[in-house]
Structure formats: structure tokens, C-alpha cells
ModelCIF file with pLDDT and N, C-alpha, C, O atoms, coordinates in Angstrom:
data_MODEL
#
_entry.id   MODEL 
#
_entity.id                         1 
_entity.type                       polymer 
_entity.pdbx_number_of_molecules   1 
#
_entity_poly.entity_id                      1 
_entity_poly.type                           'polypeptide(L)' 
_entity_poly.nstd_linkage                   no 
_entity_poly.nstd_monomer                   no 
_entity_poly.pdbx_seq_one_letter_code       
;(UNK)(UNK)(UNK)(UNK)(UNK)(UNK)(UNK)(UNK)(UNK)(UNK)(UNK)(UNK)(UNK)(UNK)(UNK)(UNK)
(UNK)(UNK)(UNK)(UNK)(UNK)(UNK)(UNK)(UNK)(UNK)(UNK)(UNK)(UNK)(UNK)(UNK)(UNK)(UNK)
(UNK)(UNK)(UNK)(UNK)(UNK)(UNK)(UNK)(UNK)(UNK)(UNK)(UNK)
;
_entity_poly.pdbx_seq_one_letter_code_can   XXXXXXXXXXXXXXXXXXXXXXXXXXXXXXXXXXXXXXXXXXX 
_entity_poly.pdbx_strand_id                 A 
#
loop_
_entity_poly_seq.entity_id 
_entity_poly_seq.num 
_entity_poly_seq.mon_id 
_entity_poly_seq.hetero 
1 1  UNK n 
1 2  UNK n 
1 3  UNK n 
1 4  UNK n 
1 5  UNK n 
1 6  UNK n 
1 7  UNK n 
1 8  UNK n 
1 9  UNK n 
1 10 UNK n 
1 11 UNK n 
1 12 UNK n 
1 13 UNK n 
1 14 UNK n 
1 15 UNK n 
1 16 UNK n 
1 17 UNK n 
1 18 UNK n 
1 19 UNK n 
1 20 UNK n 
1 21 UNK n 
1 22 UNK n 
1 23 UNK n 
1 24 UNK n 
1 25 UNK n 
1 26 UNK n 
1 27 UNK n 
1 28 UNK n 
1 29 UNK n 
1 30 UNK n 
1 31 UNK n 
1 32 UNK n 
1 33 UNK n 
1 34 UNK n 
1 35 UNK n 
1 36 UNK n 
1 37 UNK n 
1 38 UNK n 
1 39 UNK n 
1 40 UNK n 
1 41 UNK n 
1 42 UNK n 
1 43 UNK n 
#
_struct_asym.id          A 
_struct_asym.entity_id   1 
#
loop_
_ma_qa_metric.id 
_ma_qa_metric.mode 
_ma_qa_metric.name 
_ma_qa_metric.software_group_id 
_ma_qa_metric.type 
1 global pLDDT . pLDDT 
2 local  pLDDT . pLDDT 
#
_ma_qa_metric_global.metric_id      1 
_ma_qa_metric_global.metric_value   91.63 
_ma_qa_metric_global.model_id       1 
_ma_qa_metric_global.ordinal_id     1 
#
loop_
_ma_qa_metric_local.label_asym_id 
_ma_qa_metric_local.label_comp_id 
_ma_qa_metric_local.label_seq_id 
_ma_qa_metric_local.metric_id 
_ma_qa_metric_local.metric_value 
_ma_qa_metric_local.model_id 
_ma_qa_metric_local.ordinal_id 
A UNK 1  2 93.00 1 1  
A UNK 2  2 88.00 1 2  
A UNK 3  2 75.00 1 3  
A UNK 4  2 68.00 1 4  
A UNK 5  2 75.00 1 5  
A UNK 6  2 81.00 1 6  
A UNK 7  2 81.00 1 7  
A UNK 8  2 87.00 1 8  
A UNK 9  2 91.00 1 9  
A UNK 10 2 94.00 1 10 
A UNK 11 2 95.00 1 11 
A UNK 12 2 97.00 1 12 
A UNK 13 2 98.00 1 13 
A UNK 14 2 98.00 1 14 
A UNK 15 2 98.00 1 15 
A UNK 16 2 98.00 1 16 
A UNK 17 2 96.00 1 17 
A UNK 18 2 90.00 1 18 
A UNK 19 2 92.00 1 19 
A UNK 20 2 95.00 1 20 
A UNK 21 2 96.00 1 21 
A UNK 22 2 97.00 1 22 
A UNK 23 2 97.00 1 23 
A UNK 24 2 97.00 1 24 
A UNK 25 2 98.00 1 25 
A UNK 26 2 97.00 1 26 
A UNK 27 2 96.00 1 27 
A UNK 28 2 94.00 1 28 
A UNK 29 2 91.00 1 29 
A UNK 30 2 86.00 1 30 
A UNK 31 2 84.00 1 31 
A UNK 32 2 83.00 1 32 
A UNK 33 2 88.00 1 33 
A UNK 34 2 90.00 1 34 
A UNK 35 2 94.00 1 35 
A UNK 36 2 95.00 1 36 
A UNK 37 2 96.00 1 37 
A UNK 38 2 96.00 1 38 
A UNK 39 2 96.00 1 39 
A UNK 40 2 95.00 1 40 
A UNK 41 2 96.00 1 41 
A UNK 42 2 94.00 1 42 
A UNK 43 2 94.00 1 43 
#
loop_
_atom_site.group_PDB 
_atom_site.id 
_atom_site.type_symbol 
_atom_site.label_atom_id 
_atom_site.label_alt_id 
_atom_site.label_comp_id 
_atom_site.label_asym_id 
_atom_site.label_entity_id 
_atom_site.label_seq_id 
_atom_site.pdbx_PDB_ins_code 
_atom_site.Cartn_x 
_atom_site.Cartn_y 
_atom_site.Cartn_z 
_atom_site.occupancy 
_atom_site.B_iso_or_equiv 
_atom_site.pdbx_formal_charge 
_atom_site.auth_seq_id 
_atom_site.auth_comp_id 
_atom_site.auth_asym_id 
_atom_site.auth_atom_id 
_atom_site.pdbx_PDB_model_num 
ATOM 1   N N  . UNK A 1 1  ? 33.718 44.772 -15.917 1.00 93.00 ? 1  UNK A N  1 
ATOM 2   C CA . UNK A 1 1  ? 34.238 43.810 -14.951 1.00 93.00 ? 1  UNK A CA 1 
ATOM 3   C C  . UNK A 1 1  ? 33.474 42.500 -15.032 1.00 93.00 ? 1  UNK A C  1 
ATOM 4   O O  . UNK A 1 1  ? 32.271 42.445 -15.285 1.00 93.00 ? 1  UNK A O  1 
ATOM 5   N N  . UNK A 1 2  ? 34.401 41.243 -14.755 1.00 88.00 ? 2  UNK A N  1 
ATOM 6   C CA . UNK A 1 2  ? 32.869 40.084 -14.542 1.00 88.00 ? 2  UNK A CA 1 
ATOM 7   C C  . UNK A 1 2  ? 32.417 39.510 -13.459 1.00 88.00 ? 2  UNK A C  1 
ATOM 8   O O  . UNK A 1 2  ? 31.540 38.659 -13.308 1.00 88.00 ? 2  UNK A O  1 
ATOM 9   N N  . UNK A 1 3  ? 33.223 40.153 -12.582 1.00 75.00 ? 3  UNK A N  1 
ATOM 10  C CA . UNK A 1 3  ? 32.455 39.567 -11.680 1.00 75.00 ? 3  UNK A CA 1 
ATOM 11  C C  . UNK A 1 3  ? 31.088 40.660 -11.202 1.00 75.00 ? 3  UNK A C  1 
ATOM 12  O O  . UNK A 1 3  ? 31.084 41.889 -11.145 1.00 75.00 ? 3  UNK A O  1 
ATOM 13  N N  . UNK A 1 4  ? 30.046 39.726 -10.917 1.00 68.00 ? 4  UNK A N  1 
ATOM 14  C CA . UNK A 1 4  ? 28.547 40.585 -10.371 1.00 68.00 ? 4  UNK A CA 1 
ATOM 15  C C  . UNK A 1 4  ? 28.686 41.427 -9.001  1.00 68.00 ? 4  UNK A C  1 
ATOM 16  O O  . UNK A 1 4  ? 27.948 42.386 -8.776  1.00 68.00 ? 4  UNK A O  1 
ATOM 17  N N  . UNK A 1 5  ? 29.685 41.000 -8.102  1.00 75.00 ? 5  UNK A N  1 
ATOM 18  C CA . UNK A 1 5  ? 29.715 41.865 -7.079  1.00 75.00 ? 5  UNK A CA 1 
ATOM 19  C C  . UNK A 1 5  ? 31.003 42.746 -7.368  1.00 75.00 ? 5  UNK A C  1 
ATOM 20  O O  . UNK A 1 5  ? 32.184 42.475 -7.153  1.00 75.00 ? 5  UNK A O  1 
ATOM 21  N N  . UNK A 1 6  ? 30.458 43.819 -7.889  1.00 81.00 ? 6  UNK A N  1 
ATOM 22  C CA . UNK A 1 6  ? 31.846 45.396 -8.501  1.00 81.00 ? 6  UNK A CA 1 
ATOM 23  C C  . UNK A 1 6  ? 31.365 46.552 -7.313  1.00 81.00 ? 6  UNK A C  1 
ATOM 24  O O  . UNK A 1 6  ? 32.256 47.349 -7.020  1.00 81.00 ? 6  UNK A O  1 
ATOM 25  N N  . UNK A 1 7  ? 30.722 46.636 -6.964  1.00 81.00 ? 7  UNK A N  1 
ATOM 26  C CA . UNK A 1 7  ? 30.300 47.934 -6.233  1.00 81.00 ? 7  UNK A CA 1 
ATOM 27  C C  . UNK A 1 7  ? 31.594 48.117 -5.005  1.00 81.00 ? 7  UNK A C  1 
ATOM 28  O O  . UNK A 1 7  ? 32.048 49.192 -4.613  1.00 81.00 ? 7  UNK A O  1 
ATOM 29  N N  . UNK A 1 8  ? 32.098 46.447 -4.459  1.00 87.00 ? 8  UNK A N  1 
ATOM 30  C CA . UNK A 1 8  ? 33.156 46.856 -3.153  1.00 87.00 ? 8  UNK A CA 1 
ATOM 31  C C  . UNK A 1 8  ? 34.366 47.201 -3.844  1.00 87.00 ? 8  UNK A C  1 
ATOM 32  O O  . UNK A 1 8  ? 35.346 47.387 -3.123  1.00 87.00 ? 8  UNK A O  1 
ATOM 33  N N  . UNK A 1 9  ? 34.527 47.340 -5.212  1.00 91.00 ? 9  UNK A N  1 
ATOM 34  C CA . UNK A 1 9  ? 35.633 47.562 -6.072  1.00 91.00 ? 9  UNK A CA 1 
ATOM 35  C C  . UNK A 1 9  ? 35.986 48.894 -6.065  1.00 91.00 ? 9  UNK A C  1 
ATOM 36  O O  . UNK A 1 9  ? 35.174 49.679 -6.555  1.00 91.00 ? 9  UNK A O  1 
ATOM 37  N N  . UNK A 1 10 ? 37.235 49.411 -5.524  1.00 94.00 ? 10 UNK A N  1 
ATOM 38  C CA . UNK A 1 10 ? 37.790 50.941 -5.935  1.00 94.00 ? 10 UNK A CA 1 
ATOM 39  C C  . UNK A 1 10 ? 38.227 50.311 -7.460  1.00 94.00 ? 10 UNK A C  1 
ATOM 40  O O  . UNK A 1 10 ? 38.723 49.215 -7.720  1.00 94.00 ? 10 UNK A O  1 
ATOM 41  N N  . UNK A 1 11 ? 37.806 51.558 -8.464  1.00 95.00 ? 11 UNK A N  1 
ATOM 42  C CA . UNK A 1 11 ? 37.968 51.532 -10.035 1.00 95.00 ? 11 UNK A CA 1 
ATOM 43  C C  . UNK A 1 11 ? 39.168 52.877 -9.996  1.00 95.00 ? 11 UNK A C  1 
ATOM 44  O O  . UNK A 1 11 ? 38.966 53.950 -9.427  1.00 95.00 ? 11 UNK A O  1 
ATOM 45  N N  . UNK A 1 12 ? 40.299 52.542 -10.670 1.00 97.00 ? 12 UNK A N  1 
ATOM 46  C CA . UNK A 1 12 ? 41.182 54.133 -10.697 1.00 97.00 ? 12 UNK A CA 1 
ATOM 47  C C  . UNK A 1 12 ? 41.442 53.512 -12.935 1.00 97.00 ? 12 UNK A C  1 
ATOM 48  O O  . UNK A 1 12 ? 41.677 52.435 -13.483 1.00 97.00 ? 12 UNK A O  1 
ATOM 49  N N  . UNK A 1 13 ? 41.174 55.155 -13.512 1.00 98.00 ? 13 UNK A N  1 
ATOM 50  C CA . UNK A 1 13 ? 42.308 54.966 -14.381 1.00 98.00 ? 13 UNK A CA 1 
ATOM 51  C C  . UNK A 1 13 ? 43.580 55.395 -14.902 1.00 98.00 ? 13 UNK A C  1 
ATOM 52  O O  . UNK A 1 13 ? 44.009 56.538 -14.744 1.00 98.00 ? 13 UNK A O  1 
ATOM 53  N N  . UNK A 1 14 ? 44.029 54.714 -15.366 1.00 98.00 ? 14 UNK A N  1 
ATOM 54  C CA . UNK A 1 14 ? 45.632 55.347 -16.092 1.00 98.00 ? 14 UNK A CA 1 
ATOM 55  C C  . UNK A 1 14 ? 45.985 54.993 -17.534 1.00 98.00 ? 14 UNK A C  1 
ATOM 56  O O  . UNK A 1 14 ? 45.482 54.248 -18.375 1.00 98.00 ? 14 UNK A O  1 
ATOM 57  N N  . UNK A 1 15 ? 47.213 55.944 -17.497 1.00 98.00 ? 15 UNK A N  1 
ATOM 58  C CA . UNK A 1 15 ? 46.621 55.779 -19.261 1.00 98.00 ? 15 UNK A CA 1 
ATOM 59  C C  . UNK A 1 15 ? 48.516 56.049 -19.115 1.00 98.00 ? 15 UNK A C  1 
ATOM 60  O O  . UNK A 1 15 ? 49.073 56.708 -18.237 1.00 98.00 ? 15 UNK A O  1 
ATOM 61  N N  . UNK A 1 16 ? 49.374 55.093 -20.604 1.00 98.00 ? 16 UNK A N  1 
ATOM 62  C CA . UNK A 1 16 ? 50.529 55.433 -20.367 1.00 98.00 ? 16 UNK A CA 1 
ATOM 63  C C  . UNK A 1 16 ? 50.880 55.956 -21.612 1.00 98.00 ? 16 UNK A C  1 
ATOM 64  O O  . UNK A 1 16 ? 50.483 55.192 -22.492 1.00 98.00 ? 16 UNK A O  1 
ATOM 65  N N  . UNK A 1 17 ? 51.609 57.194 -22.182 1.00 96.00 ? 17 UNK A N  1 
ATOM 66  C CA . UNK A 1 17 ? 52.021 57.525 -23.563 1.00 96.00 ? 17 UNK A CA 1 
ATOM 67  C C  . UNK A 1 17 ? 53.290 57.105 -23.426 1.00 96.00 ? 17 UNK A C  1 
ATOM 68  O O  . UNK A 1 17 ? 54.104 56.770 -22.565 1.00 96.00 ? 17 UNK A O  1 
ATOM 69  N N  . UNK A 1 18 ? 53.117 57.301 -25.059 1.00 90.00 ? 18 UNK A N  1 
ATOM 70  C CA . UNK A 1 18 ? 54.220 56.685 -25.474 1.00 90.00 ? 18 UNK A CA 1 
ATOM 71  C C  . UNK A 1 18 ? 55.888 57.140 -24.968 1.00 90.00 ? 18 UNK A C  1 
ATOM 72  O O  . UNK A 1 18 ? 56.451 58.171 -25.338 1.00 90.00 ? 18 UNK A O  1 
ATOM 73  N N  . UNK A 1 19 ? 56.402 56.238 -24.170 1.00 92.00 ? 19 UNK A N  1 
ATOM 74  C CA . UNK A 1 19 ? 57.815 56.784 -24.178 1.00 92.00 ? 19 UNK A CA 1 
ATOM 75  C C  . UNK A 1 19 ? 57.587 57.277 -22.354 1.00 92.00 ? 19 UNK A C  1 
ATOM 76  O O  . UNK A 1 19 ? 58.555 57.564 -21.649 1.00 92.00 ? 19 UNK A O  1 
ATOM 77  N N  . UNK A 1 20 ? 56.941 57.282 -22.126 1.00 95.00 ? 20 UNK A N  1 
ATOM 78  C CA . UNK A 1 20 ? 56.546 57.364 -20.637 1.00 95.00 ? 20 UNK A CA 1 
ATOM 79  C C  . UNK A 1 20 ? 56.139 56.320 -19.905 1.00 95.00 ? 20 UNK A C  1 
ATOM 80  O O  . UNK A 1 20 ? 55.798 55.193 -20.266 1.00 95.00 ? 20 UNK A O  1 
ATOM 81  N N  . UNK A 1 21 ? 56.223 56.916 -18.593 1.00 96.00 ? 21 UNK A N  1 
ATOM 82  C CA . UNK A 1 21 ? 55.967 55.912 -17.602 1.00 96.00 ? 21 UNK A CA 1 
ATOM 83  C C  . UNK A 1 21 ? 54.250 56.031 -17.445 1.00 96.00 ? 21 UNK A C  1 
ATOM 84  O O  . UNK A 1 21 ? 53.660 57.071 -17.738 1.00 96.00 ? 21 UNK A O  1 
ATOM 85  N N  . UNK A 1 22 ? 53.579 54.858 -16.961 1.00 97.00 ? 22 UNK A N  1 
ATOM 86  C CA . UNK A 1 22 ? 52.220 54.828 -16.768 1.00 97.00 ? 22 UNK A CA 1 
ATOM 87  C C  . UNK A 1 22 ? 51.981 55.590 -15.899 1.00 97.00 ? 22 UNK A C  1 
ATOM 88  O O  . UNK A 1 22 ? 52.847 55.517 -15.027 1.00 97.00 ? 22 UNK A O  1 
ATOM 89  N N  . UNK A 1 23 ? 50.525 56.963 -15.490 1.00 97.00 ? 23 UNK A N  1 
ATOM 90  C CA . UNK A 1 23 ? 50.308 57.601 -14.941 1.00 97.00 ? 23 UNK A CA 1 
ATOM 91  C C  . UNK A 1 23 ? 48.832 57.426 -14.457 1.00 97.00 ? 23 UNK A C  1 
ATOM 92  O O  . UNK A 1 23 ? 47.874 57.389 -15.229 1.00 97.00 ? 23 UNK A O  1 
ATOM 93  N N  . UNK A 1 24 ? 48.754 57.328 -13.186 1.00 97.00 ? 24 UNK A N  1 
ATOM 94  C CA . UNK A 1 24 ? 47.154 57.719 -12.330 1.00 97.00 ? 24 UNK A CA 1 
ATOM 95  C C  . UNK A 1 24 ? 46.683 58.847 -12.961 1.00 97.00 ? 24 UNK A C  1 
ATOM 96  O O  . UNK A 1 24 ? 47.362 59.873 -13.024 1.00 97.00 ? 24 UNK A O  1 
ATOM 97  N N  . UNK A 1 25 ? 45.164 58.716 -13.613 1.00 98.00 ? 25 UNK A N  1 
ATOM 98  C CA . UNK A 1 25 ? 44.362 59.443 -13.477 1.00 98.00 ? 25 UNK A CA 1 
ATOM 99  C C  . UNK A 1 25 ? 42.844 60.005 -12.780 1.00 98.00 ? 25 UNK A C  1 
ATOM 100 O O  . UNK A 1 25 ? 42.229 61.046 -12.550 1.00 98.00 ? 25 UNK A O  1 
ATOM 101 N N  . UNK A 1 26 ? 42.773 59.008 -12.682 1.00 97.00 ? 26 UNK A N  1 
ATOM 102 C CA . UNK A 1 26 ? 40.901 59.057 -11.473 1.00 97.00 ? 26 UNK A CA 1 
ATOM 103 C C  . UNK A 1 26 ? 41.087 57.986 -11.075 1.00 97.00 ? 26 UNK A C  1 
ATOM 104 O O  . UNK A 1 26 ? 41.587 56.931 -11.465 1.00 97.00 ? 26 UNK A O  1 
ATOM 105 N N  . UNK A 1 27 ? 40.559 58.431 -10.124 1.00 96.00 ? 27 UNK A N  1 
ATOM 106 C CA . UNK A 1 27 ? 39.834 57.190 -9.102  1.00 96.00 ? 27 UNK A CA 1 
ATOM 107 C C  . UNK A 1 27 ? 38.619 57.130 -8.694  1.00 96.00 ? 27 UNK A C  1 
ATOM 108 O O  . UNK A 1 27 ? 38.086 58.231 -8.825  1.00 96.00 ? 27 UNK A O  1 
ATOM 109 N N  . UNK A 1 28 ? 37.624 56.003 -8.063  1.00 94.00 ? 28 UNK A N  1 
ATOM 110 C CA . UNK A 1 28 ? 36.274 56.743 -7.360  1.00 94.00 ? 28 UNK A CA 1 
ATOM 111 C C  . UNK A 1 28 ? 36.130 55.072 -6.879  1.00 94.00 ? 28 UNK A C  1 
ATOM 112 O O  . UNK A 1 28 ? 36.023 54.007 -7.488  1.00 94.00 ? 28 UNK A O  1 
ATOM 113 N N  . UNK A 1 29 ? 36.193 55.484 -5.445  1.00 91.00 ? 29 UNK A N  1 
ATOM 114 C CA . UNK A 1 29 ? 36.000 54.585 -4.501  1.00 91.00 ? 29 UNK A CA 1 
ATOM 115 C C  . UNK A 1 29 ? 34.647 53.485 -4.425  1.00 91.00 ? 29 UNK A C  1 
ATOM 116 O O  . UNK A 1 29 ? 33.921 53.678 -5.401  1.00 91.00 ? 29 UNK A O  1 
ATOM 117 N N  . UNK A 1 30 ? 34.249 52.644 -3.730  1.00 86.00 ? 30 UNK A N  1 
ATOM 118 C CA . UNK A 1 30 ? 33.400 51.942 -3.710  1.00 86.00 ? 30 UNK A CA 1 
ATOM 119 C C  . UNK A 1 30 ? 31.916 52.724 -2.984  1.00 86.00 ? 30 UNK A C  1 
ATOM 120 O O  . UNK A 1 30 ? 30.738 52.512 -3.269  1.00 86.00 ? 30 UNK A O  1 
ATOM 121 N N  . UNK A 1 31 ? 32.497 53.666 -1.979  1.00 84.00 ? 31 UNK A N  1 
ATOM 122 C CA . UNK A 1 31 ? 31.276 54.903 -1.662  1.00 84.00 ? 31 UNK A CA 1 
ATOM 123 C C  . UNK A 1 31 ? 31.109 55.708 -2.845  1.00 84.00 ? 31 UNK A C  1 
ATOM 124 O O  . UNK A 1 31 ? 30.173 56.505 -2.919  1.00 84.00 ? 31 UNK A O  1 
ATOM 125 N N  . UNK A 1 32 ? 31.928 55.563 -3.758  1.00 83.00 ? 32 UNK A N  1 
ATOM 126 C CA . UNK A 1 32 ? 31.285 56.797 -5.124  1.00 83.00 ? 32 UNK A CA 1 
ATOM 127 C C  . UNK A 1 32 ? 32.102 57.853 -5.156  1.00 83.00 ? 32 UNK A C  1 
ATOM 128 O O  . UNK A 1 32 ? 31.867 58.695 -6.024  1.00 83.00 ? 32 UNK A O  1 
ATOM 129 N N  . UNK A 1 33 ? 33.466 58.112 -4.059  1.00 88.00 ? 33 UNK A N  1 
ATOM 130 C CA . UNK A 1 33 ? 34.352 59.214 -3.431  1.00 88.00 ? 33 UNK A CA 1 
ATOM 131 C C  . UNK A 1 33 ? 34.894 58.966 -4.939  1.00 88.00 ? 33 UNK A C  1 
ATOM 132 O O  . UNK A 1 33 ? 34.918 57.814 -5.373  1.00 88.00 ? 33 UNK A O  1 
ATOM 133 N N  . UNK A 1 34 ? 35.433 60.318 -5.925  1.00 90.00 ? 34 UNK A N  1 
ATOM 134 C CA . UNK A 1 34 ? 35.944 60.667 -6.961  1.00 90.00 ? 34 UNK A CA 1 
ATOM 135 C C  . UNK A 1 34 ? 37.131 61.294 -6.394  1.00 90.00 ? 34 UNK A C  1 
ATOM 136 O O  . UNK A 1 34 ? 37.080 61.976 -5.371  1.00 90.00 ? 34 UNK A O  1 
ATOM 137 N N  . UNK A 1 35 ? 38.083 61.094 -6.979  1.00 94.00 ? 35 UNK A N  1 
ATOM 138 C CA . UNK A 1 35 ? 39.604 61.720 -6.810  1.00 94.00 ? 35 UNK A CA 1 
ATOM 139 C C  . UNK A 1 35 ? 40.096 61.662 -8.204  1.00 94.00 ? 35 UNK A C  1 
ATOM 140 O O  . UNK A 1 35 ? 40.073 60.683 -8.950  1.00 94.00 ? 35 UNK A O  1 
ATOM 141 N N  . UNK A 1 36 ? 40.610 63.018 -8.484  1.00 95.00 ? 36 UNK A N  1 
ATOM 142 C CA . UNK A 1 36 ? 41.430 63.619 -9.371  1.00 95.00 ? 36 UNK A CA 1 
ATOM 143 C C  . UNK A 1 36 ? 43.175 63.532 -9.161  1.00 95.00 ? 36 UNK A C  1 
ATOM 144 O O  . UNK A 1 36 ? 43.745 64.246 -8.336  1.00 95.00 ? 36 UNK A O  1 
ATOM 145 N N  . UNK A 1 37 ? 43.801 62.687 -9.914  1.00 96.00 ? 37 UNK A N  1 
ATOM 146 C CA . UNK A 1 37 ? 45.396 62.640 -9.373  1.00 96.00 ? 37 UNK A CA 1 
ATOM 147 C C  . UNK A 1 37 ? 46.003 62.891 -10.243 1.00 96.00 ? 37 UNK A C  1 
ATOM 148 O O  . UNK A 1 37 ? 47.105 62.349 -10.314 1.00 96.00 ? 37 UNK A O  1 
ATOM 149 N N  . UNK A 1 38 ? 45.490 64.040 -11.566 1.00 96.00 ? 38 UNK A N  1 
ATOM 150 C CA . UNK A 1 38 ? 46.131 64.308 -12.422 1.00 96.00 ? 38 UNK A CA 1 
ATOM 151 C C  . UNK A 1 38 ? 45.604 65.566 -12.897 1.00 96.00 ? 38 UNK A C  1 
ATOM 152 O O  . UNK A 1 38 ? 44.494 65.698 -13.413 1.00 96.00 ? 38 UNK A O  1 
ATOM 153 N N  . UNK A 1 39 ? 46.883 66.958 -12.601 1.00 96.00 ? 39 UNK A N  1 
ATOM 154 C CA . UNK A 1 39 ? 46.345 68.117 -12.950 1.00 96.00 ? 39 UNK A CA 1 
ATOM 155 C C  . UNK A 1 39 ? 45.980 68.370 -14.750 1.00 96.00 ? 39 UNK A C  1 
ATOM 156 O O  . UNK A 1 39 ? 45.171 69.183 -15.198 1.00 96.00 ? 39 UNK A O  1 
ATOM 157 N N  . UNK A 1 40 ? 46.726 67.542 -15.436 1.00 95.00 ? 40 UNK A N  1 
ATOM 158 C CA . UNK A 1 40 ? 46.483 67.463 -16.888 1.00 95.00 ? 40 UNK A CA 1 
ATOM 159 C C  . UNK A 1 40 ? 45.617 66.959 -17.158 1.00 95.00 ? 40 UNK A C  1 
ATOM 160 O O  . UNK A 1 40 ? 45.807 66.496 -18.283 1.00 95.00 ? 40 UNK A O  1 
ATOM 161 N N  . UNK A 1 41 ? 44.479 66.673 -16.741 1.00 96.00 ? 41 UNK A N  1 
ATOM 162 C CA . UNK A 1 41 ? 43.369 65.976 -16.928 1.00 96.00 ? 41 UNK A CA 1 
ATOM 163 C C  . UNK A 1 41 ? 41.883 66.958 -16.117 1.00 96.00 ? 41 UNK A C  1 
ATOM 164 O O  . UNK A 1 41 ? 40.705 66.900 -16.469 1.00 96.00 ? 41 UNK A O  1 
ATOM 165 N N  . UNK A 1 42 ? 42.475 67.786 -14.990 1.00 94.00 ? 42 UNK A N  1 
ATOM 166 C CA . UNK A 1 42 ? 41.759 68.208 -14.322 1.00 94.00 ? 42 UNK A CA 1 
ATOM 167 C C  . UNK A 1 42 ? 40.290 69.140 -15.365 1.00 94.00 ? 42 UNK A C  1 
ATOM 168 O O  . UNK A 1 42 ? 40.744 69.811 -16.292 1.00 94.00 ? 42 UNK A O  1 
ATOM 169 N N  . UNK A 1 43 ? 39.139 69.162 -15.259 1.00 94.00 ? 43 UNK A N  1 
ATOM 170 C CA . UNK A 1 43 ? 38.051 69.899 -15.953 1.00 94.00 ? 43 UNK A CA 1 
ATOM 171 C C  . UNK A 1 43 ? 37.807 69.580 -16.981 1.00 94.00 ? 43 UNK A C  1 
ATOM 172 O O  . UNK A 1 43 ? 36.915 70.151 -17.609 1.00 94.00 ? 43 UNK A O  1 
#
């Protein structure tokens, strides 16, 4: 990121294959809270 203040930033990623629609995969809030929104990814 460039800016120096990132910490109040919720970060999520997604990733889109080919021929599909773009999909949520993690998230982790600005407290550090991690969320999983993708069972194909889960472990």
C-alpha cells in the first residue's frame, strides 16, 4: 500500500479465474479480525 497510515485499512483478497466471476477470499480487519469467505480455500 502507499500510503503510511494502512493499519485503519480492512485488507480482503480475491482472486478471479478464468471464465468466472471475481470471488472473496480473506479478509482481516484493521483489529487483525481474520475471516475466511471461501470454503475452497479454507486450511
Amino acid at each position: 500500500a502507499s500510503r503510511v497510515i494502512f493499519d485503519a485499512y480492512t485488507i480482503g483478497w480475491f482472486r478471479q479465474a478464468p471464465g468466472k466471476e471475481r470471488e472473496l477470499l480473506l479478509c482481516i480487519s484493521s483489529s487483525g479480525t481474520a475471516t475466511n469467505y471461501a470454503d475452497s480455500v479454507k486450511d
